[in-house]
Every structure is written in C-alpha cells, then in structure tokens.
N, C-alpha and C. Protein backbone atom coordinates (compact mmCIF):
# COMPACT_ATOMS: atom_id res chain seq x y z
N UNK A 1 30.81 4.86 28.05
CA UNK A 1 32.22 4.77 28.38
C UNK A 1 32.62 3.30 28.42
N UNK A 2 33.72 2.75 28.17
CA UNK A 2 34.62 1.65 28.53
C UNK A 2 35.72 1.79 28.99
N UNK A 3 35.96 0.36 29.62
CA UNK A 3 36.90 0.64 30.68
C UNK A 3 37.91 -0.52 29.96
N UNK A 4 39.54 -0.12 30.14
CA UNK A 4 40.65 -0.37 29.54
C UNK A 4 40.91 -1.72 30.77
N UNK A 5 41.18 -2.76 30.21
CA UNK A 5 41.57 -3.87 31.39
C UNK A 5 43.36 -3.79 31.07
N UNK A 6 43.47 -4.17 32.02
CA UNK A 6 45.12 -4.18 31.84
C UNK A 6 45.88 -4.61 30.60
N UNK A 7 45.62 -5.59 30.35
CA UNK A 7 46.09 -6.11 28.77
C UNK A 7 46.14 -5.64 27.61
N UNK A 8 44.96 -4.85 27.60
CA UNK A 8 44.79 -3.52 26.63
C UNK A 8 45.60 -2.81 26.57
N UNK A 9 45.80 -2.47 28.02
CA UNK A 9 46.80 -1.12 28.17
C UNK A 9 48.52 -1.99 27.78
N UNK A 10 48.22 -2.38 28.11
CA UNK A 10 49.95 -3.44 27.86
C UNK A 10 50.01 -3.15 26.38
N UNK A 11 48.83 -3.83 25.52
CA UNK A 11 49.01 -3.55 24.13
C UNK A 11 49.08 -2.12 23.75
N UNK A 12 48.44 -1.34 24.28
CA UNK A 12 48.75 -0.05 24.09
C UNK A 12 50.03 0.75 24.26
N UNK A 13 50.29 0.23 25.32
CA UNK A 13 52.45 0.53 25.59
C UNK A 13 53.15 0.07 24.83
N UNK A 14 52.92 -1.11 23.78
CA UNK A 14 53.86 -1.64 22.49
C UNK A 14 53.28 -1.21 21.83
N UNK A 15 52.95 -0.32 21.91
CA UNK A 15 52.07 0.77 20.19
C UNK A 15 51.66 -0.67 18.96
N UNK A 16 50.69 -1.59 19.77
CA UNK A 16 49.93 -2.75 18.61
C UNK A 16 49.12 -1.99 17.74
N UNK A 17 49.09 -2.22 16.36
CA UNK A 17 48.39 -1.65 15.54
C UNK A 17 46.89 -2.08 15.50
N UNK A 18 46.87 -3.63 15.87
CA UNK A 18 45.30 -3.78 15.91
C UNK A 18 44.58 -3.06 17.06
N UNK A 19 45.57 -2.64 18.23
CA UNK A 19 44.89 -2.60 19.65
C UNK A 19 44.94 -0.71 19.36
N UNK A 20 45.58 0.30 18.49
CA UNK A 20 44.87 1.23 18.25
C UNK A 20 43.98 1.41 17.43
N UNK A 21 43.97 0.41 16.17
CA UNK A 21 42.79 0.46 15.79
C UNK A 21 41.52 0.12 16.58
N UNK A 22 41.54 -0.76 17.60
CA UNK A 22 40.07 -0.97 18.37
C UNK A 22 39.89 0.22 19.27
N UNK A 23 40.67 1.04 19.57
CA UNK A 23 40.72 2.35 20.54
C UNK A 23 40.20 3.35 19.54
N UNK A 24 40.71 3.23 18.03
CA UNK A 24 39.97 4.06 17.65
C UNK A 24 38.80 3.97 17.02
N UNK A 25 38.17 2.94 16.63
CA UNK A 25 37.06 2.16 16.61
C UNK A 25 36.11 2.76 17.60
N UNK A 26 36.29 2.50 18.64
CA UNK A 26 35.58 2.91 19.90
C UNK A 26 35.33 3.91 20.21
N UNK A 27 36.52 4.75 19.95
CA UNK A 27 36.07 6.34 20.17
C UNK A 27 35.24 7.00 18.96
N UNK A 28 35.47 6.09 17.78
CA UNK A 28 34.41 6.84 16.72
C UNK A 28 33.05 6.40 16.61
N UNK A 29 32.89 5.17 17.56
CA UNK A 29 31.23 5.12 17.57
C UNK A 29 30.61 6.05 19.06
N UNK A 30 31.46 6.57 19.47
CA UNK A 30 31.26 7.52 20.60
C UNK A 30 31.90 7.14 21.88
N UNK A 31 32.59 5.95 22.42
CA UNK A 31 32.85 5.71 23.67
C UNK A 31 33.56 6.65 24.09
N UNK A 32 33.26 6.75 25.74
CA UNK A 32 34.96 8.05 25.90
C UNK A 32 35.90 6.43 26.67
N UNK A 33 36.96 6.27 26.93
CA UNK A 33 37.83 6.13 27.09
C UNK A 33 38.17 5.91 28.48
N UNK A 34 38.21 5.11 29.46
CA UNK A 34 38.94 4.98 30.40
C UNK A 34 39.64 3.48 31.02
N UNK A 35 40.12 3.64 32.24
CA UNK A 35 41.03 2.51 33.50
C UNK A 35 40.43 2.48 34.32
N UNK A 36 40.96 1.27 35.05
CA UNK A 36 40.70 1.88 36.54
C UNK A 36 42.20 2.00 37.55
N UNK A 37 42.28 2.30 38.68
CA UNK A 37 43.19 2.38 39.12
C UNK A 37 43.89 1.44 39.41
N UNK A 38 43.18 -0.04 39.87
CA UNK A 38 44.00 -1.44 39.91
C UNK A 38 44.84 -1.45 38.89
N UNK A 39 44.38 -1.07 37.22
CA UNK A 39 45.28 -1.31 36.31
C UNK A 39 46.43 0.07 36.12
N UNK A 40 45.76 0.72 36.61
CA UNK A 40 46.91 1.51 36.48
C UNK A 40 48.30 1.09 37.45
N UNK A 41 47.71 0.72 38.54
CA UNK A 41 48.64 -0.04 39.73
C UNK A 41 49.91 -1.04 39.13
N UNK A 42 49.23 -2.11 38.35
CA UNK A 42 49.53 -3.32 37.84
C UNK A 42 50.36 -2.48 37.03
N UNK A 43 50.21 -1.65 35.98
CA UNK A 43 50.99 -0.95 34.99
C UNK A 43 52.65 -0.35 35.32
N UNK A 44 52.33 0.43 36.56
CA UNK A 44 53.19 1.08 36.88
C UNK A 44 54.41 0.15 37.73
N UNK A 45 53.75 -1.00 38.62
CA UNK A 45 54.39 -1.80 38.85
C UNK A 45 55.33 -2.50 37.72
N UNK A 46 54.62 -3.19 36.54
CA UNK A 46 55.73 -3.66 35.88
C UNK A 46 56.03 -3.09 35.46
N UNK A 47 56.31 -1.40 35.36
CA UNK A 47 57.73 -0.61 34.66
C UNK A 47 58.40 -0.14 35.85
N UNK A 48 58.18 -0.55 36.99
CA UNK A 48 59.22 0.16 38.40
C UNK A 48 60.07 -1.16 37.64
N UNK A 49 60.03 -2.51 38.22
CA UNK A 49 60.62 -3.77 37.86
C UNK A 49 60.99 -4.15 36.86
N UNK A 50 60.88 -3.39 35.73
CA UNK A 50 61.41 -3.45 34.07
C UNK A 50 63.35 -3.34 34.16
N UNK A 51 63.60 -3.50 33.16
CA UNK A 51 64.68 -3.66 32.97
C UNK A 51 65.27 -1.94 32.24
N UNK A 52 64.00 -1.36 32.19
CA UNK A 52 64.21 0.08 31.58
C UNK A 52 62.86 1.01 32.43
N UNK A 53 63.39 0.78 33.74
CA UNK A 53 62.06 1.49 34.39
C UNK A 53 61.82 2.49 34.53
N UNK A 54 62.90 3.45 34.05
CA UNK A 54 62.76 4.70 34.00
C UNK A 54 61.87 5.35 32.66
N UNK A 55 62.47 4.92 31.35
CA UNK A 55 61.61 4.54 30.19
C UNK A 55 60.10 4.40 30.53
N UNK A 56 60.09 3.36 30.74
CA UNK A 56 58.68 2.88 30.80
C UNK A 56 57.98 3.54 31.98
N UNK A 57 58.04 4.18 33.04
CA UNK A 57 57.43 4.67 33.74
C UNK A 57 56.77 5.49 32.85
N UNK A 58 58.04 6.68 32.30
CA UNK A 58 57.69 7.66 31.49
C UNK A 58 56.03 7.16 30.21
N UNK A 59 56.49 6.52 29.91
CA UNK A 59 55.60 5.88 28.80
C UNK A 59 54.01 5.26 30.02
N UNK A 60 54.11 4.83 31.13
CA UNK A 60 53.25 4.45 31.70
C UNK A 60 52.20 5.99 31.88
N UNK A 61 52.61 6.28 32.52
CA UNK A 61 52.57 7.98 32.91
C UNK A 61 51.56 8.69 32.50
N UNK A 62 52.29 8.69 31.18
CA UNK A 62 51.78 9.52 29.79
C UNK A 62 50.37 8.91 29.49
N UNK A 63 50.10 7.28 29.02
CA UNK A 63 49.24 6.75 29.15
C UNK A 63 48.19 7.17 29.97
N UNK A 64 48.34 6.81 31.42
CA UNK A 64 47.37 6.87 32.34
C UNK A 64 47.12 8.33 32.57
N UNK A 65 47.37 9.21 31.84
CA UNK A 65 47.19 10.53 32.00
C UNK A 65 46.42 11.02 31.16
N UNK A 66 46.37 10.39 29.90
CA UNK A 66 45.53 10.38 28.87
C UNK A 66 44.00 9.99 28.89
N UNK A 67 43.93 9.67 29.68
CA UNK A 67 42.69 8.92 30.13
C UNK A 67 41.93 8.90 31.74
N UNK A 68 40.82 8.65 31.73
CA UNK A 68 39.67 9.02 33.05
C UNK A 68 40.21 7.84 33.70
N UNK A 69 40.36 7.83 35.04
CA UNK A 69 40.90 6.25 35.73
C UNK A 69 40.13 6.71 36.69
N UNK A 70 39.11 5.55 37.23
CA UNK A 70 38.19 5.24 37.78
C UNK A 70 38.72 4.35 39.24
N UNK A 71 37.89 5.14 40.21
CA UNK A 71 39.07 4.72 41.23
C UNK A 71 38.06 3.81 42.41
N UNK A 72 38.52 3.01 43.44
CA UNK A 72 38.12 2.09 44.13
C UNK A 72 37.56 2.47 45.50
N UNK A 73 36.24 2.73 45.45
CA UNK A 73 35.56 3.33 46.43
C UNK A 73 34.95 2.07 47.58
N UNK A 74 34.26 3.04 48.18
CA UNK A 74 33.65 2.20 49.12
C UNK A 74 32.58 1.57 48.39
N UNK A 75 31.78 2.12 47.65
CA UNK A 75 31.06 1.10 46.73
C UNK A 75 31.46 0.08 45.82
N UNK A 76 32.43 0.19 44.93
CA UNK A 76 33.35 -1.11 44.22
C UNK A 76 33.73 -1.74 45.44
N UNK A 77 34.29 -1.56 46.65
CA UNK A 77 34.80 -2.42 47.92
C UNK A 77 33.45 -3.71 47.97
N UNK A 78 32.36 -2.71 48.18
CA UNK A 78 31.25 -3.43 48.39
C UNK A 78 30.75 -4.28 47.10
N UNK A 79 30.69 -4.21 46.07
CA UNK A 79 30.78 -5.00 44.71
C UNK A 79 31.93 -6.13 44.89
N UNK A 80 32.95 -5.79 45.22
CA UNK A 80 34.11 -7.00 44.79
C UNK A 80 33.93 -7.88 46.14
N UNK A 81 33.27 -7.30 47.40
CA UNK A 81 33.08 -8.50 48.12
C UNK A 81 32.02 -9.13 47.67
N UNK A 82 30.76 -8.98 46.94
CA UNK A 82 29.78 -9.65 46.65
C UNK A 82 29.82 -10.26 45.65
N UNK A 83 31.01 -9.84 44.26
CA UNK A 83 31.56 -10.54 43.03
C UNK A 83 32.39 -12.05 43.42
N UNK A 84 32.76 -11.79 44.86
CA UNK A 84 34.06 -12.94 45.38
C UNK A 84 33.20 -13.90 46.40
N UNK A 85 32.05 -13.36 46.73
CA UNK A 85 31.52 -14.50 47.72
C UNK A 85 30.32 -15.10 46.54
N UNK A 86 29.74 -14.25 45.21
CA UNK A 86 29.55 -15.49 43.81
C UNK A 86 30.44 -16.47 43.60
N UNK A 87 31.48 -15.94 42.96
CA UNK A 87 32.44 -16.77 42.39
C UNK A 87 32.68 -18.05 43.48
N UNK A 88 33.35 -17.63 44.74
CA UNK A 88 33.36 -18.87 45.68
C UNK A 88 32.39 -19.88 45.61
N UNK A 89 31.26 -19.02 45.79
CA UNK A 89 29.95 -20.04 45.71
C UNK A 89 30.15 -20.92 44.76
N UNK A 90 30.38 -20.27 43.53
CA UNK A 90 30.52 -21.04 42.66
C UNK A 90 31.60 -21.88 41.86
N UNK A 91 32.56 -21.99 42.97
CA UNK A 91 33.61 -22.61 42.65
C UNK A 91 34.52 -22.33 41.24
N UNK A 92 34.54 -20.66 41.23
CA UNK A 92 34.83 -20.26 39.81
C UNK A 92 35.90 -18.86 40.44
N UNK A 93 36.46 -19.26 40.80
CA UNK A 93 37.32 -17.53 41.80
C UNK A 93 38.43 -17.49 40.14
N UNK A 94 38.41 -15.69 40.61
CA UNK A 94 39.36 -14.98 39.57
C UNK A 94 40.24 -14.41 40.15
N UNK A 95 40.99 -13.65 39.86
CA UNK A 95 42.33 -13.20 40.82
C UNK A 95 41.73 -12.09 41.35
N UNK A 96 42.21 -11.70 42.85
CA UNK A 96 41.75 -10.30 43.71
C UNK A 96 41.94 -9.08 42.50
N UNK A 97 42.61 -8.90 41.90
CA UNK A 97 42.87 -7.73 40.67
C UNK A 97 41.90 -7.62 40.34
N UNK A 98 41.39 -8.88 39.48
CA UNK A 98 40.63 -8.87 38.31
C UNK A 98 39.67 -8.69 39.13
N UNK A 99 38.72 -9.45 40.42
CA UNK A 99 37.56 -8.99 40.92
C UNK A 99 37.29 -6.97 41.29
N UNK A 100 38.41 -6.61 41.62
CA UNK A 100 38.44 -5.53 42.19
C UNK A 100 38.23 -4.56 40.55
N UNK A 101 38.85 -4.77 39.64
CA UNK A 101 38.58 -4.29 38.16
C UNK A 101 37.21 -4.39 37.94
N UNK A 102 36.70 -5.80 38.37
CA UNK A 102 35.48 -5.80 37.73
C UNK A 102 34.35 -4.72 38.54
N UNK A 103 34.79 -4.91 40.08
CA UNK A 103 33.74 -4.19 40.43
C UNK A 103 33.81 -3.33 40.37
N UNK A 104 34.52 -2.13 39.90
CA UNK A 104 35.07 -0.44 39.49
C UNK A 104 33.96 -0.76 38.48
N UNK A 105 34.18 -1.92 37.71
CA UNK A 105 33.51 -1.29 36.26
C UNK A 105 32.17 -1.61 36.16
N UNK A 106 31.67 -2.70 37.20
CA UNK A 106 30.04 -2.72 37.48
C UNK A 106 29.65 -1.57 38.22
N UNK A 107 30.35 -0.86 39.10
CA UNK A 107 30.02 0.25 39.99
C UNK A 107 29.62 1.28 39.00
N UNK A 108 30.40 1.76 38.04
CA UNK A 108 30.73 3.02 37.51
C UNK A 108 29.33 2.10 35.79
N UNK A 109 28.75 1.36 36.12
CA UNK A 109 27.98 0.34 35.00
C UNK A 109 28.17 0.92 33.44
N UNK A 110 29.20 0.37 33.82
CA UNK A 110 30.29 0.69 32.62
C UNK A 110 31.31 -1.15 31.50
N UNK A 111 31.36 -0.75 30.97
CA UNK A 111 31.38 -2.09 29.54
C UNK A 111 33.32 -2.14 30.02
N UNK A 112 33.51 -3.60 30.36
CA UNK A 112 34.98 -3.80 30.01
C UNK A 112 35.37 -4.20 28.86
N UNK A 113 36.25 -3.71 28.30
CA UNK A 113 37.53 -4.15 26.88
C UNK A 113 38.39 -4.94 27.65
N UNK A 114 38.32 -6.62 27.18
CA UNK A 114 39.31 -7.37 28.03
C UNK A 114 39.48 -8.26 26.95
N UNK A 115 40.95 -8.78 27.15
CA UNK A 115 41.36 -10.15 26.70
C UNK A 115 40.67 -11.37 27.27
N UNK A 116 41.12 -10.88 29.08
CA UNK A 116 40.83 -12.29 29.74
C UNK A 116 39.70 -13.01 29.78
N UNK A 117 39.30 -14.10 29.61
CA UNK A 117 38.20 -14.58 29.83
C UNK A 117 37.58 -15.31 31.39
N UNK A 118 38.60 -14.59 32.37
CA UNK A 118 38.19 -15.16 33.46
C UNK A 118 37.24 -13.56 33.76
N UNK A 119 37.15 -12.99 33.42
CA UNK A 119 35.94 -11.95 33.54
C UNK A 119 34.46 -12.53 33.10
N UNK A 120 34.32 -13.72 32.48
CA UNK A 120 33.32 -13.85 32.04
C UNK A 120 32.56 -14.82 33.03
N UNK A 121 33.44 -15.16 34.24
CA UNK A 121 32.64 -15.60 35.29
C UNK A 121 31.93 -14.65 36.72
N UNK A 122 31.89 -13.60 35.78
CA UNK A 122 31.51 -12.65 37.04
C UNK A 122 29.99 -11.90 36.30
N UNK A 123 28.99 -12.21 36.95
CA UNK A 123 27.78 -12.34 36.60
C UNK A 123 27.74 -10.66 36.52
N UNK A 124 26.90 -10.20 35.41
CA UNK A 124 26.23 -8.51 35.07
C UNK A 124 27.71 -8.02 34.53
N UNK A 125 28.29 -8.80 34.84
CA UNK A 125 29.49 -7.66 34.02
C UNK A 125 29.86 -8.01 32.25
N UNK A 126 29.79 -6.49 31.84
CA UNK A 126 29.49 -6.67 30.03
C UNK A 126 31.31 -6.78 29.69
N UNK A 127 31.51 -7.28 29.11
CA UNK A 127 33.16 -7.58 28.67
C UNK A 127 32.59 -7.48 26.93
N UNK A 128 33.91 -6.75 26.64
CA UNK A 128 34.35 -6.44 25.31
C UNK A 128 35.44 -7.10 24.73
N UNK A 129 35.35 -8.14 24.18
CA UNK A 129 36.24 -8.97 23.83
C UNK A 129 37.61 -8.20 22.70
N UNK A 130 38.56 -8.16 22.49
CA UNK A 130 39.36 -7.20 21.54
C UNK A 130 40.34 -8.18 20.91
C-alpha cells in the first residue's frame, strides 16, 4: 500500500494528468491506494475556506471516500512524538502535519507518495517522490 500526502491529493482535485497517471501507475504494479486522516483534515479545510466551498467540499468528499484513510492512533501519537524529539535533536523540525503524516505512515509501515522534501528528514520513512 501507499499513502497519498496531501499534495498529491491537491493534484488529484485539479484532475493533473501526470498525477493520474502516477495513481495509475501504482495501482497497476499492485499498490492499493490510500491517506491519512491529517490529509484528509488539511483537504477539507481548504475547501470549507475556498471561494467555492460548497463545490469543493463535494469534490473533497468524493475523493476521500474513494480511498482507505488511515487514522491517528495511539501508536502514530507515539511515533510522531519520537519522529519530533529526532528531528529537534537534530535541528531539522518539519511541520506538526507533516510529522503526524509521517508517523500514520511508519505505523501502518507503509511507503509515502510526496512532493515535499521535508519528509526526507524523518529517519525509516520510505517517500515516493512523484
């Protein structure tokens, strides 16, 4: 399985042609498909605040419905505090989102599809560059 980082999904709400071709890429070498709930969070937030939020909810919706969203347990809790007291250590901090994403997707040891490259300071976690 892989997990959809927010940006993905953004590209996925402007129907990008490269960003369904890598979705379908993925699903034909076998991946199944998922989120996690931070991004679904982040998602739904910027279509409450859109300028067409009713629209885009709809379109958010549909999305996150389509797909397995992986949700923030007491074990990812326990991952993103130990992902955030690395990073500190190491004078390399990423945003509370992105730690809390990452640790859904080390919990569930599962591969992220991300743009960002501030994921790549968070040690064991596999990022899928797109």
């Amino acid at each position: 399985m892989v997990v959809l980082d927010t940006n993905i999904m953004v590209s996925l709400l402007k129907d990008e042609e490269k960003t369904r071709e890598k979705i379908r890429s993925l699903e034909r070498s076998g991946e199944r498909i998922a989120t996690t709930a931070i991004t679904a969070y982040e998602l739904l937030k910027g279509a409450q605040i859109s300028s067409r939020s009713e629209e885009n909810l709809v379109k958010v919706r549909e999305l996150i419905s389509s797909l397995r969203v992986l949700g923030l347990s007491i074990g990812a809790c326990e991952q993103a505090s130990k992902i955030y007291k690395e990073l500190r250590h190491r004078g390399k901090m990423i945003g509370e989102f992105d730690i809390l994403i990452a640790a859904i997707v080390k919990t569930f040891d599962e591969k992220l599809v991300s743009k960002d490259i501030d994921f790549k300071a968070v040690s064991g976690l596999e990022v899928i560059n797109w």
